[in-house]
Protein backbone atom coordinates (compact mmCIF):
# COMPACT_ATOMS: atom_id res chain seq x y z
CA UNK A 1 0.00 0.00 0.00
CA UNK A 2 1.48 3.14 -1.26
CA UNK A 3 1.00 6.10 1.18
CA UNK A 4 1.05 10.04 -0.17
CA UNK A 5 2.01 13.02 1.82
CA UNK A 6 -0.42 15.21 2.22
CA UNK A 7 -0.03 18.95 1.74
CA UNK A 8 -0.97 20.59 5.04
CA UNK A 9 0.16 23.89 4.20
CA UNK A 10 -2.96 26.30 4.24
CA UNK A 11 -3.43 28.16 0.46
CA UNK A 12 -4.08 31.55 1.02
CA UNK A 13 -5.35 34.11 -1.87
CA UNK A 14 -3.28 37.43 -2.49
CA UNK A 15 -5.55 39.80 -4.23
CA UNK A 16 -3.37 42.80 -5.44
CA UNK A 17 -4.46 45.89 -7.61
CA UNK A 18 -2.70 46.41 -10.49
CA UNK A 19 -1.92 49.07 -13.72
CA UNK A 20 -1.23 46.11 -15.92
CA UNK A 21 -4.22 47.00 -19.26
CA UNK A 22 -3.25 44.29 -21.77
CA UNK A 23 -2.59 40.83 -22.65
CA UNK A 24 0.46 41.40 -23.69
CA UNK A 25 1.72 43.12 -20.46
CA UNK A 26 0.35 40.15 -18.93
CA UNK A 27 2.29 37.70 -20.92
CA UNK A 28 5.56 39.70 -20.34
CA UNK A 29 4.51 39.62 -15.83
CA UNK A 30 3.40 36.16 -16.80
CA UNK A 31 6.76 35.02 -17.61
CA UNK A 32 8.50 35.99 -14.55
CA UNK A 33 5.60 34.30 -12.34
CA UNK A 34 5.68 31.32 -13.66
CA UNK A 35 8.86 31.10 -12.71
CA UNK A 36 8.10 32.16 -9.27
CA UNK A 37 5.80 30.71 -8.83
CA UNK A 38 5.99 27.04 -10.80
CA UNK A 39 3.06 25.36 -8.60
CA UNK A 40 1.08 27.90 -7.67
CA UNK A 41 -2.18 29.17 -9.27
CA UNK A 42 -2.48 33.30 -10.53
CA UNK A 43 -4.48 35.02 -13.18
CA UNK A 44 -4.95 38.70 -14.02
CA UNK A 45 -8.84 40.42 -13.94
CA UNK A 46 -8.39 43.17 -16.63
CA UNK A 47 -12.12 43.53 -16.49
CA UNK A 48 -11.97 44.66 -13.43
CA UNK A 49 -11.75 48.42 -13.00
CA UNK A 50 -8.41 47.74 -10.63
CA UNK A 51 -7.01 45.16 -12.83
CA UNK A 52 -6.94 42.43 -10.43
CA UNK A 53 -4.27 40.25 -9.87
CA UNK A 54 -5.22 36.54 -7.92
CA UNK A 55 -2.07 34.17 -6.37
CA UNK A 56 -3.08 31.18 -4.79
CA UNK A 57 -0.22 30.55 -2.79
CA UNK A 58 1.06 28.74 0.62
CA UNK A 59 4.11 30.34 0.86
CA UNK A 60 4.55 33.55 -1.37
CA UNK A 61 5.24 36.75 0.17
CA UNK A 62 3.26 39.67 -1.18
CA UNK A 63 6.14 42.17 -1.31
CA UNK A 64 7.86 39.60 -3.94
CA UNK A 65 4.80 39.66 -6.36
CA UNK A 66 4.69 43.24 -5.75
CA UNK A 67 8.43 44.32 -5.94
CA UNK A 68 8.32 41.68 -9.64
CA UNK A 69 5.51 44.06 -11.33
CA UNK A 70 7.30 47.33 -9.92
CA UNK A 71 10.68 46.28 -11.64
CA UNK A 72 8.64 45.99 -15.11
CA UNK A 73 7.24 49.16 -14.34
CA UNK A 74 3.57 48.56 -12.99
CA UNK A 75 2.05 49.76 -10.40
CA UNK A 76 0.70 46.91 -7.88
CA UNK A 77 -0.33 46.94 -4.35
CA UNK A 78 -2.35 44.30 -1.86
CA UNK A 79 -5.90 44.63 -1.45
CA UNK A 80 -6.63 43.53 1.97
């Protein structure tokens, strides 16, 4: 009988507000999240009048996503 670990970490959602207007700027913040952030789920919201930003994460710090979108030049902040 084969046994799994099980994940106990707790997922938390990081909601952020962003300045990021296209799919293309999306592709280009994409890019550097996926490498961040391999196994964990995030998608942009560009309906949204504060382009939302969702990362479903159990160990991401904010300030990382945050400081990655400032260094390509967009503004982002948490929504708490």
């Amino acid at each position: 009988m084969n046994f799994q670990a099980m994940n106990t970490a707790t997922t938390i959602i990081h909601v952020f507000k962003t300045s990021v207007v296209s799919e293309a700027q999306v592709n280009l913040v994409g890019a550097f999240l996926n490498i961040l952030l391999p196994y964990d789920a995030w998608n942009f919201d560009l309906e949204d009048r504060d382009r939302i930003l969702r990362v479903e994460t159990s160990d991401l710090i904010p300030e990382t996503v945050i400081t990655i979108l400032n260094s390509q030049g967009f503004e982002c902040n948490e929504l708490i």
